[in-house]
PDB file of N, CA and C in Angstrom:
ATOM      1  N   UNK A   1      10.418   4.129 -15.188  1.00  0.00           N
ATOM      2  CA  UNK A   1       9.185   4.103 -14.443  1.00  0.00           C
ATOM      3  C   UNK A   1       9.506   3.674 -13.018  1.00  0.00           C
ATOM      4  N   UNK A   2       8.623   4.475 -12.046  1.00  0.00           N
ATOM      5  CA  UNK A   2       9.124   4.284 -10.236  1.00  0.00           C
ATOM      6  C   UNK A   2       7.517   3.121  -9.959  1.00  0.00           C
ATOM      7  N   UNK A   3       7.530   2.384  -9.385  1.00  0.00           N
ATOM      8  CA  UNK A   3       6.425   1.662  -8.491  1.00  0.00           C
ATOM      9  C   UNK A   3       6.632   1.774  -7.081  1.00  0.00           C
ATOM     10  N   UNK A   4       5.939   2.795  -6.488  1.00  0.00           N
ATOM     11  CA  UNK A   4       5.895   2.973  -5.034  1.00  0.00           C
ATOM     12  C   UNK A   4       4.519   2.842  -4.356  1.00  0.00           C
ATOM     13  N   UNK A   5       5.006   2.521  -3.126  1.00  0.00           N
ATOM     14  CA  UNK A   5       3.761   2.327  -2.330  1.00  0.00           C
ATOM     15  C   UNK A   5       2.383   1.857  -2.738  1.00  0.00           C
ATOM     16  N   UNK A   6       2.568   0.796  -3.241  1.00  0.00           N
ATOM     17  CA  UNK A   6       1.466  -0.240  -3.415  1.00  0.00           C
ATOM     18  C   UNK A   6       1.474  -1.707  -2.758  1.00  0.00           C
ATOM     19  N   UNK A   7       0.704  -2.370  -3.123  1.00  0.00           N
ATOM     20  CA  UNK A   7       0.116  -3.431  -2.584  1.00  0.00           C
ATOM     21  C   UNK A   7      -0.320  -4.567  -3.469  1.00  0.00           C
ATOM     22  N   UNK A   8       0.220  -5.610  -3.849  1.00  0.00           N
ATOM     23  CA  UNK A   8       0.006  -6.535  -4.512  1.00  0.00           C
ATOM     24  C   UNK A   8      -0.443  -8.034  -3.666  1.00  0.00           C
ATOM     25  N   UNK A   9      -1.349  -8.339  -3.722  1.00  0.00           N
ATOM     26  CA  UNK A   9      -1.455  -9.856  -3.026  1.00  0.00           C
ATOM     27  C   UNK A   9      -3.045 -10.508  -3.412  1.00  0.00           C
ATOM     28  N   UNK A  10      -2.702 -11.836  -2.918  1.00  0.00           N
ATOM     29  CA  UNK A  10      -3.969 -12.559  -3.161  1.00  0.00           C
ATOM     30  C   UNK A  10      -4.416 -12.537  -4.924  1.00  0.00           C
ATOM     31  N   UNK A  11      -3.710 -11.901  -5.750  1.00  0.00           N
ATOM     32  CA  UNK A  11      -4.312 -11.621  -6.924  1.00  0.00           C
ATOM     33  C   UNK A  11      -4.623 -13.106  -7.736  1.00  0.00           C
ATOM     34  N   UNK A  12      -4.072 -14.768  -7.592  1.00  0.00           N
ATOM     35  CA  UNK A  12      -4.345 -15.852  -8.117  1.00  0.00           C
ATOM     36  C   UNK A  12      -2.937 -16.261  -8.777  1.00  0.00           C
ATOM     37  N   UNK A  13      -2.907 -17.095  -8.950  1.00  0.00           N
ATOM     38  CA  UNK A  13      -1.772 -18.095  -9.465  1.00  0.00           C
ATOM     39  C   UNK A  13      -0.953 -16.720 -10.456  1.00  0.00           C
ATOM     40  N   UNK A  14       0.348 -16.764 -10.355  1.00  0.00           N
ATOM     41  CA  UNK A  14       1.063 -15.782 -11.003  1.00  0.00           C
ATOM     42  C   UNK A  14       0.742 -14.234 -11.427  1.00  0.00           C
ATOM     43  N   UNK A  15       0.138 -14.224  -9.979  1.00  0.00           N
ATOM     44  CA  UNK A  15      -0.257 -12.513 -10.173  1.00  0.00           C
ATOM     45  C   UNK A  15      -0.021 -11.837  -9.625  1.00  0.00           C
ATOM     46  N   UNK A  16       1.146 -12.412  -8.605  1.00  0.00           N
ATOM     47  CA  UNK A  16       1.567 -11.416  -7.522  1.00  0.00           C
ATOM     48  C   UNK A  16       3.053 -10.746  -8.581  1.00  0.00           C
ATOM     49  N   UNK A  17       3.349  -9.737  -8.660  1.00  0.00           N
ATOM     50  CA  UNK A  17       4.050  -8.212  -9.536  1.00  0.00           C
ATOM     51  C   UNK A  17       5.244  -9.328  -9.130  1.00  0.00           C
ATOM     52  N   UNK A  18       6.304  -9.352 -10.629  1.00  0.00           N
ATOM     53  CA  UNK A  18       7.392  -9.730 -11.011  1.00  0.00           C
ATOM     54  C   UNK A  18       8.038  -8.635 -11.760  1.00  0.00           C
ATOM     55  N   UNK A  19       9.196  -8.325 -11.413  1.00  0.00           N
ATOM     56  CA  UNK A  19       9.864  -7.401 -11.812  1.00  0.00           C
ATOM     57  C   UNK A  19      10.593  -7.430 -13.302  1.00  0.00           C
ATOM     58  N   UNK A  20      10.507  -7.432 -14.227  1.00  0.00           N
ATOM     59  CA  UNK A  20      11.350  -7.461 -15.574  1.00  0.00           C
ATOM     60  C   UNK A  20      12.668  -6.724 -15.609  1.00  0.00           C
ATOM     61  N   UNK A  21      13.241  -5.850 -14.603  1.00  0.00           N
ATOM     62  CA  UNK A  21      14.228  -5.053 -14.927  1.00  0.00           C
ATOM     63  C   UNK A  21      14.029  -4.247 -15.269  1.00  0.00           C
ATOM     64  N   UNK A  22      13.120  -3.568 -16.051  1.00  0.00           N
ATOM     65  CA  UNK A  22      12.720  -2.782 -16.707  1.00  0.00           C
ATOM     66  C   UNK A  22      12.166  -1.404 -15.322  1.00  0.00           C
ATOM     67  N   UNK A  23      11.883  -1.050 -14.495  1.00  0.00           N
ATOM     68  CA  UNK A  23      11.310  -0.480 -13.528  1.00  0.00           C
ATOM     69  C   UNK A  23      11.855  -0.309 -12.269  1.00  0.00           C
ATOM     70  N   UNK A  24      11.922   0.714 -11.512  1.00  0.00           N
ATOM     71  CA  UNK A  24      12.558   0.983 -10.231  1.00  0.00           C
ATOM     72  C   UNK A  24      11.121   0.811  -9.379  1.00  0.00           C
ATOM     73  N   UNK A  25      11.090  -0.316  -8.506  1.00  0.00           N
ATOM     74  CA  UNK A  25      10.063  -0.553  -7.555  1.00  0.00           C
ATOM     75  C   UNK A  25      10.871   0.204  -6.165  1.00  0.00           C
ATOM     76  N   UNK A  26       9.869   0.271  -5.141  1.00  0.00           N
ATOM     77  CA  UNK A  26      10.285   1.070  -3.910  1.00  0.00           C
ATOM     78  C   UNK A  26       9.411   0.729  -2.968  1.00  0.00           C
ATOM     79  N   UNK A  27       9.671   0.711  -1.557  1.00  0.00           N
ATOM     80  CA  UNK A  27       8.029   0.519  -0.545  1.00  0.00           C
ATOM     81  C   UNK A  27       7.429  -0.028  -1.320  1.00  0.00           C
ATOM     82  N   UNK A  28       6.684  -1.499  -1.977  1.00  0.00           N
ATOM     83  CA  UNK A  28       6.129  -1.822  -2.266  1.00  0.00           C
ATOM     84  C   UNK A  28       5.720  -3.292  -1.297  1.00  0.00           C
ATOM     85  N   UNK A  29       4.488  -3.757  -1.327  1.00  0.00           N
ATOM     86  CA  UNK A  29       4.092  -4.709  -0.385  1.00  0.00           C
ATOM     87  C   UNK A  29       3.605  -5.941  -1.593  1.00  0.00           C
ATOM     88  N   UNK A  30       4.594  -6.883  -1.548  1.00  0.00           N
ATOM     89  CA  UNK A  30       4.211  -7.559  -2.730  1.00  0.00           C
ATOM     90  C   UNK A  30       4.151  -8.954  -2.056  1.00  0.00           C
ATOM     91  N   UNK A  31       3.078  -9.942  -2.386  1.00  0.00           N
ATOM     92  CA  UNK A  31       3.250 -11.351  -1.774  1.00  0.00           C
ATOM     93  C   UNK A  31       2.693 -11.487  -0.058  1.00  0.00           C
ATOM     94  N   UNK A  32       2.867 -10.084   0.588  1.00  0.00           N
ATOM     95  CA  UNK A  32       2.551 -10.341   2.045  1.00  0.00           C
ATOM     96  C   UNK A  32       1.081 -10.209   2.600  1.00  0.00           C
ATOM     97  N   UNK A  33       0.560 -10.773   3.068  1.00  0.00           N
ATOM     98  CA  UNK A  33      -0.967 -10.286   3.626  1.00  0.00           C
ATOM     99  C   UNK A  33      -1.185  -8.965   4.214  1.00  0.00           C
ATOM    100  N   UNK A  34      -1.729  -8.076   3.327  1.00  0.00           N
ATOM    101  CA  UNK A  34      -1.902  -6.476   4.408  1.00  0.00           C
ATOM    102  C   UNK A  34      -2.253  -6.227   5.286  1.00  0.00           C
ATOM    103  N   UNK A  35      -3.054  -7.496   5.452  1.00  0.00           N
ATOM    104  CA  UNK A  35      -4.040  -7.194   6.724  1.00  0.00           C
ATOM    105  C   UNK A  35      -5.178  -6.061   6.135  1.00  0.00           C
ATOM    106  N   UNK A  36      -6.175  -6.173   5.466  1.00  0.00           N
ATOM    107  CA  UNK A  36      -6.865  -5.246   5.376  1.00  0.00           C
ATOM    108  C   UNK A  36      -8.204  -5.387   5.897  1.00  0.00           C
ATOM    109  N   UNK A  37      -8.675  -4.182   6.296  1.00  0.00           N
ATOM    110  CA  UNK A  37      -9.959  -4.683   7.066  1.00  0.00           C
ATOM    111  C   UNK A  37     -11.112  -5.605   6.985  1.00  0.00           C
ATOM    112  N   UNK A  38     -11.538  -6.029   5.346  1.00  0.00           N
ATOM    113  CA  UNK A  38     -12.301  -6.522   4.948  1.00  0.00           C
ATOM    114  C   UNK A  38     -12.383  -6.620   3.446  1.00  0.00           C
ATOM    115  N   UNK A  39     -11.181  -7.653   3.097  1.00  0.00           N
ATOM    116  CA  UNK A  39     -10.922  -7.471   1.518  1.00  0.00           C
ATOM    117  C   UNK A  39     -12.124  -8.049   0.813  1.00  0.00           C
ATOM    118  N   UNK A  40     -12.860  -9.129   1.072  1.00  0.00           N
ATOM    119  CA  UNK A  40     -14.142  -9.791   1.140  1.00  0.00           C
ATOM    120  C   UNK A  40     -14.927  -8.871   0.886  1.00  0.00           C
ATOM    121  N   UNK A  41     -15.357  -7.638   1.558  1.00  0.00           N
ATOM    122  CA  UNK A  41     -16.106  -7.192   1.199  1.00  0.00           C
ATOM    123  C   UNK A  41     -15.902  -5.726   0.565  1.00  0.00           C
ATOM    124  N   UNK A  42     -14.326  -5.740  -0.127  1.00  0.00           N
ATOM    125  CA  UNK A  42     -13.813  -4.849  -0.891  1.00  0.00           C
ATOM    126  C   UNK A  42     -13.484  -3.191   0.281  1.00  0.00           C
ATOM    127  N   UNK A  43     -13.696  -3.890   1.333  1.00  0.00           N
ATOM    128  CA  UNK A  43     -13.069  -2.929   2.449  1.00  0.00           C
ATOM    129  C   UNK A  43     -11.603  -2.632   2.735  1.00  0.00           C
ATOM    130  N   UNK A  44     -10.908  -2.204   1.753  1.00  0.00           N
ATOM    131  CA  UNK A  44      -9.124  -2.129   1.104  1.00  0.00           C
ATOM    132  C   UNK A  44      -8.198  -1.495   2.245  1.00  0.00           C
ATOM    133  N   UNK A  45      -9.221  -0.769   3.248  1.00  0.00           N
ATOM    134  CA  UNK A  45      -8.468  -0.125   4.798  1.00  0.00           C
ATOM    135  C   UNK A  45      -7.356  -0.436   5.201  1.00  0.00           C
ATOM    136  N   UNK A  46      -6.425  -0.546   6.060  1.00  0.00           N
ATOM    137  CA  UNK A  46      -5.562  -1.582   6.587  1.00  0.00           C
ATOM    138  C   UNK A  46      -5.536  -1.726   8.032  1.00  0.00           C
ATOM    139  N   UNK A  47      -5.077  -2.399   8.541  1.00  0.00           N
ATOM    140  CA  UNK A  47      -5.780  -2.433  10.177  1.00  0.00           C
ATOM    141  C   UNK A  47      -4.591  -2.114  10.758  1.00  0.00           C
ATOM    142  N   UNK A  48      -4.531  -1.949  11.587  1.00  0.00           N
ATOM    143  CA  UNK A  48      -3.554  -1.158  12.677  1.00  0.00           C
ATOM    144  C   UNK A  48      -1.991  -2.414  12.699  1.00  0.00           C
ATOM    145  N   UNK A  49      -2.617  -3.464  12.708  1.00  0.00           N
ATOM    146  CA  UNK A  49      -1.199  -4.517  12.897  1.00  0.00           C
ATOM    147  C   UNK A  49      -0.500  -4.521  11.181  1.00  0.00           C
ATOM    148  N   UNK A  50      -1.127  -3.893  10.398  1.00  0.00           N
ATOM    149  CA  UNK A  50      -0.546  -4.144   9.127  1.00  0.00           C
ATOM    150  C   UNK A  50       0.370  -3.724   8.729  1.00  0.00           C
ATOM    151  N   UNK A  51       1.456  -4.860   7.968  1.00  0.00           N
ATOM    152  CA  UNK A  51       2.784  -4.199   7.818  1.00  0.00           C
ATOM    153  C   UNK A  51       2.810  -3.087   6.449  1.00  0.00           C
ATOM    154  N   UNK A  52       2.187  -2.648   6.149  1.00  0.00           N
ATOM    155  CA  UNK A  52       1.951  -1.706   5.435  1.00  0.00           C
ATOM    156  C   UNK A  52       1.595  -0.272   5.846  1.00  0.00           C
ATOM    157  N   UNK A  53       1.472  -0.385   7.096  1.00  0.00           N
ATOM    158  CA  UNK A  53       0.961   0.610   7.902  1.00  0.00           C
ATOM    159  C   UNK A  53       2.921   1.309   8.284  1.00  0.00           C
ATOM    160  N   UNK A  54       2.529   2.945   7.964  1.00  0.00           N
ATOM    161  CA  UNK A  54       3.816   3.710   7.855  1.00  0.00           C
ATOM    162  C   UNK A  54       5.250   2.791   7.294  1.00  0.00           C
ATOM    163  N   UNK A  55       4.846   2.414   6.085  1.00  0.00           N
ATOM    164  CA  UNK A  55       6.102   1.494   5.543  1.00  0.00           C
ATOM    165  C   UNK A  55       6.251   2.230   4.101  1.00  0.00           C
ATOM    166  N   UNK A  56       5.354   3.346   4.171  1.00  0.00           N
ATOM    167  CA  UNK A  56       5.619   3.738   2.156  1.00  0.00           C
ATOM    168  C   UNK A  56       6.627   4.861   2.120  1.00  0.00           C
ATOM    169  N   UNK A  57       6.829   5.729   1.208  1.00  0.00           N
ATOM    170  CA  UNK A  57       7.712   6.444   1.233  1.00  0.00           C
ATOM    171  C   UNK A  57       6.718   7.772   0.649  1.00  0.00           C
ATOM    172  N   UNK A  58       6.971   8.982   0.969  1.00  0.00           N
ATOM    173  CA  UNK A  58       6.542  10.348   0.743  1.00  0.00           C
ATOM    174  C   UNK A  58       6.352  10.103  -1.282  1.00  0.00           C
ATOM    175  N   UNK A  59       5.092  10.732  -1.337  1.00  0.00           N
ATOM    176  CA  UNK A  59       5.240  11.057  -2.885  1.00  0.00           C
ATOM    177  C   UNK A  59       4.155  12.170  -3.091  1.00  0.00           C
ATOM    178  N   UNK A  60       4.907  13.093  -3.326  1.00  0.00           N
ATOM    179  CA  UNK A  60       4.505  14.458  -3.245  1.00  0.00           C
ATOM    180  C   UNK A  60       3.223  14.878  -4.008  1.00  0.00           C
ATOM    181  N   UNK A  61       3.187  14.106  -4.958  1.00  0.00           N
ATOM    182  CA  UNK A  61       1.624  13.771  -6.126  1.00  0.00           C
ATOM    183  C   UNK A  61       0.807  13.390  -5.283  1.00  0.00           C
ATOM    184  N   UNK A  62       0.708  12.695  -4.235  1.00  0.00           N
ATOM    185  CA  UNK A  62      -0.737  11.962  -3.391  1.00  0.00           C
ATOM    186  C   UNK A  62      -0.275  12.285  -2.181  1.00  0.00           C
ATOM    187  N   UNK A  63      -0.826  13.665  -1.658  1.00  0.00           N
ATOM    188  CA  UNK A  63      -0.865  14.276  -0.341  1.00  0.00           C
ATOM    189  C   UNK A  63      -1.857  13.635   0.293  1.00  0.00           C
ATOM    190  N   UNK A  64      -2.879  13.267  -0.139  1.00  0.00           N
ATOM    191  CA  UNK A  64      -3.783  12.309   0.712  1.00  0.00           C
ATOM    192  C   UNK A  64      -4.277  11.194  -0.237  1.00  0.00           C
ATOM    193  N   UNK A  65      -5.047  10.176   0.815  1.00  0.00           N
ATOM    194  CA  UNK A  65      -5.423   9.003   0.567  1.00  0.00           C
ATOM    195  C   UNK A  65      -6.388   8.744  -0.561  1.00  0.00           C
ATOM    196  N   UNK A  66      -7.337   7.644  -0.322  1.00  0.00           N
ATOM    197  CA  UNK A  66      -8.553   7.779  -1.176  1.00  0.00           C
ATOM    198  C   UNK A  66      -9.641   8.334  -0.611  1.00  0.00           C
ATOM    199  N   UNK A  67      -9.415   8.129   0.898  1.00  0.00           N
ATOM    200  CA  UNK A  67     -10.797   9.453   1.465  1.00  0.00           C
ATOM    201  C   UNK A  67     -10.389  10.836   1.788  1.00  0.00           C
ATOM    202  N   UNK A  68      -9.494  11.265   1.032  1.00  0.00           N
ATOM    203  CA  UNK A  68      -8.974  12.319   1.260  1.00  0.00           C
ATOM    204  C   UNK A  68      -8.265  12.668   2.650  1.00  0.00           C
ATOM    205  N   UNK A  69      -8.080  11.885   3.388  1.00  0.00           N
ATOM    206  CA  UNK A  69      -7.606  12.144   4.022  1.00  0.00           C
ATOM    207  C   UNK A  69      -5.744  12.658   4.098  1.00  0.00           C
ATOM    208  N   UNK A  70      -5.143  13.781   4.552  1.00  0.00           N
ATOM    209  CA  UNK A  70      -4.131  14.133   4.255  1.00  0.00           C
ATOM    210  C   UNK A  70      -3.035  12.830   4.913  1.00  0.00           C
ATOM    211  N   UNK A  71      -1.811  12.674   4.270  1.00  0.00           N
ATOM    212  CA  UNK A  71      -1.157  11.914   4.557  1.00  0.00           C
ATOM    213  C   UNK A  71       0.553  12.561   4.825  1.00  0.00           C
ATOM    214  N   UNK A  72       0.796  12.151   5.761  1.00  0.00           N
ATOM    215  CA  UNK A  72       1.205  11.348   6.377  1.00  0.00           C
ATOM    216  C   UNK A  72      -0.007  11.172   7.384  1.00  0.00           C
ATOM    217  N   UNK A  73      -0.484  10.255   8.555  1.00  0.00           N
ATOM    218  CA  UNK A  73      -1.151  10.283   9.338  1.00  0.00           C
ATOM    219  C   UNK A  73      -0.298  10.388  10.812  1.00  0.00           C
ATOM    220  N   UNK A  74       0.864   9.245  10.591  1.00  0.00           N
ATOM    221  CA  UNK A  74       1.529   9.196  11.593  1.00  0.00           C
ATOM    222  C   UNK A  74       3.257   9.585  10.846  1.00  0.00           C
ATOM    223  N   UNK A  75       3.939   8.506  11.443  1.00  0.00           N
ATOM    224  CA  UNK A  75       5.604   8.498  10.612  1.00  0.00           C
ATOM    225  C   UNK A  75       5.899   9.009   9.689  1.00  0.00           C
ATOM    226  N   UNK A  76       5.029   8.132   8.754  1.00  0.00           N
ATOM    227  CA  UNK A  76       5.542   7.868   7.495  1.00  0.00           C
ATOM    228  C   UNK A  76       3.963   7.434   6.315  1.00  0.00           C
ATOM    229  N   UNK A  77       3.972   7.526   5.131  1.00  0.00           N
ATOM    230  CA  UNK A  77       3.051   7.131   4.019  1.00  0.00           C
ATOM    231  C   UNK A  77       3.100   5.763   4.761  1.00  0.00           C
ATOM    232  N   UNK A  78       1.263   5.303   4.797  1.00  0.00           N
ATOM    233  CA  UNK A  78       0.953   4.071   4.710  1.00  0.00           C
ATOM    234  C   UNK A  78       1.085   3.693   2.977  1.00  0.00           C
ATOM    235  N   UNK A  79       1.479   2.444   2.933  1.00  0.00           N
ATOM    236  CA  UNK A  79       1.532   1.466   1.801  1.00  0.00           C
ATOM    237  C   UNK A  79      -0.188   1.286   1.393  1.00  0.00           C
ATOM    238  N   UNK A  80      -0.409   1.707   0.109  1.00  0.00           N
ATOM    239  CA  UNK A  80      -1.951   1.200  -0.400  1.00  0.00           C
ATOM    240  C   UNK A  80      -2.346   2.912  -0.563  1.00  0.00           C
ATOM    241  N   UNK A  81      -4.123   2.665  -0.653  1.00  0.00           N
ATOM    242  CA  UNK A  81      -4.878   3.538  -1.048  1.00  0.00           C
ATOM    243  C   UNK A  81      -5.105   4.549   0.048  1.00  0.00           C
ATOM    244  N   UNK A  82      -5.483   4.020   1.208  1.00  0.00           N
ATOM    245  CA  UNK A  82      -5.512   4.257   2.502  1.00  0.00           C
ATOM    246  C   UNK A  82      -4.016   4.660   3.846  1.00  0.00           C
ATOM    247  N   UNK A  83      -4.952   5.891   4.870  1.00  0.00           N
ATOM    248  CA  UNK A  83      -3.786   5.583   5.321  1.00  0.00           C
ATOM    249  C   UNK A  83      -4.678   5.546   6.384  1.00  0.00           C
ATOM    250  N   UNK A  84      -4.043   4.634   7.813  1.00  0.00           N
ATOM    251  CA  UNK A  84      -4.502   4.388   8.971  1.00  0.00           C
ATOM    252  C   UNK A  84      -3.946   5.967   9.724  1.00  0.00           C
ATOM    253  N   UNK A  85      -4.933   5.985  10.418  1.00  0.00           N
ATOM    254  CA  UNK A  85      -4.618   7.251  11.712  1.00  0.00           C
ATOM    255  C   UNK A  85      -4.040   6.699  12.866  1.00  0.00           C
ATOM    256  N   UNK A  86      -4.497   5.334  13.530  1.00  0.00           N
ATOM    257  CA  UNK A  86      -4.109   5.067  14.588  1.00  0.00           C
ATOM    258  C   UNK A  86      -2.525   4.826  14.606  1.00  0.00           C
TER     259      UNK A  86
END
């Protein structure tokens, strides 16, 4: 099993993704603040300073985001659901 380009954080005491060996992780954003626009109010975006922003890697299954938007936007796959344009 591959884990790419996701986003793990804030999840509560021992919930940020531990690896068993078992799995090839990749571009993954684990432990770091995304910076997302408004996690509070389940606004999952990422804002322009976020290090998740063009840090994921191409995966040919999810040509675009969750608003459909096509991806790449800029470089490279944003990390998460979303990809920033700016």
């Amino acid at each position: 099993m591959t884990i790419q380009n996701n986003i793990v954080y804030g999840s509560g005491p021992g919930g940020d993704y531990t690896n068993s060996g078992s799995v090839t992780q990749d571009h993954n954003l684990f432990g770091v603040d995304p910076i997302f626009v408004n996690a509070a109010a389940r606004d999952l975006h990422i804002q322009s300073s976020s290090p998740a922003k063009n840090a994921g890697t191409t995966i040919a299954a999810v040509p675009t985001d969750k608003d459909g938007k096509s991806r790449p936007q800029s470089t490279a796959y944003c990390i998460g659901a979303y990809e920033d344009a700016a």
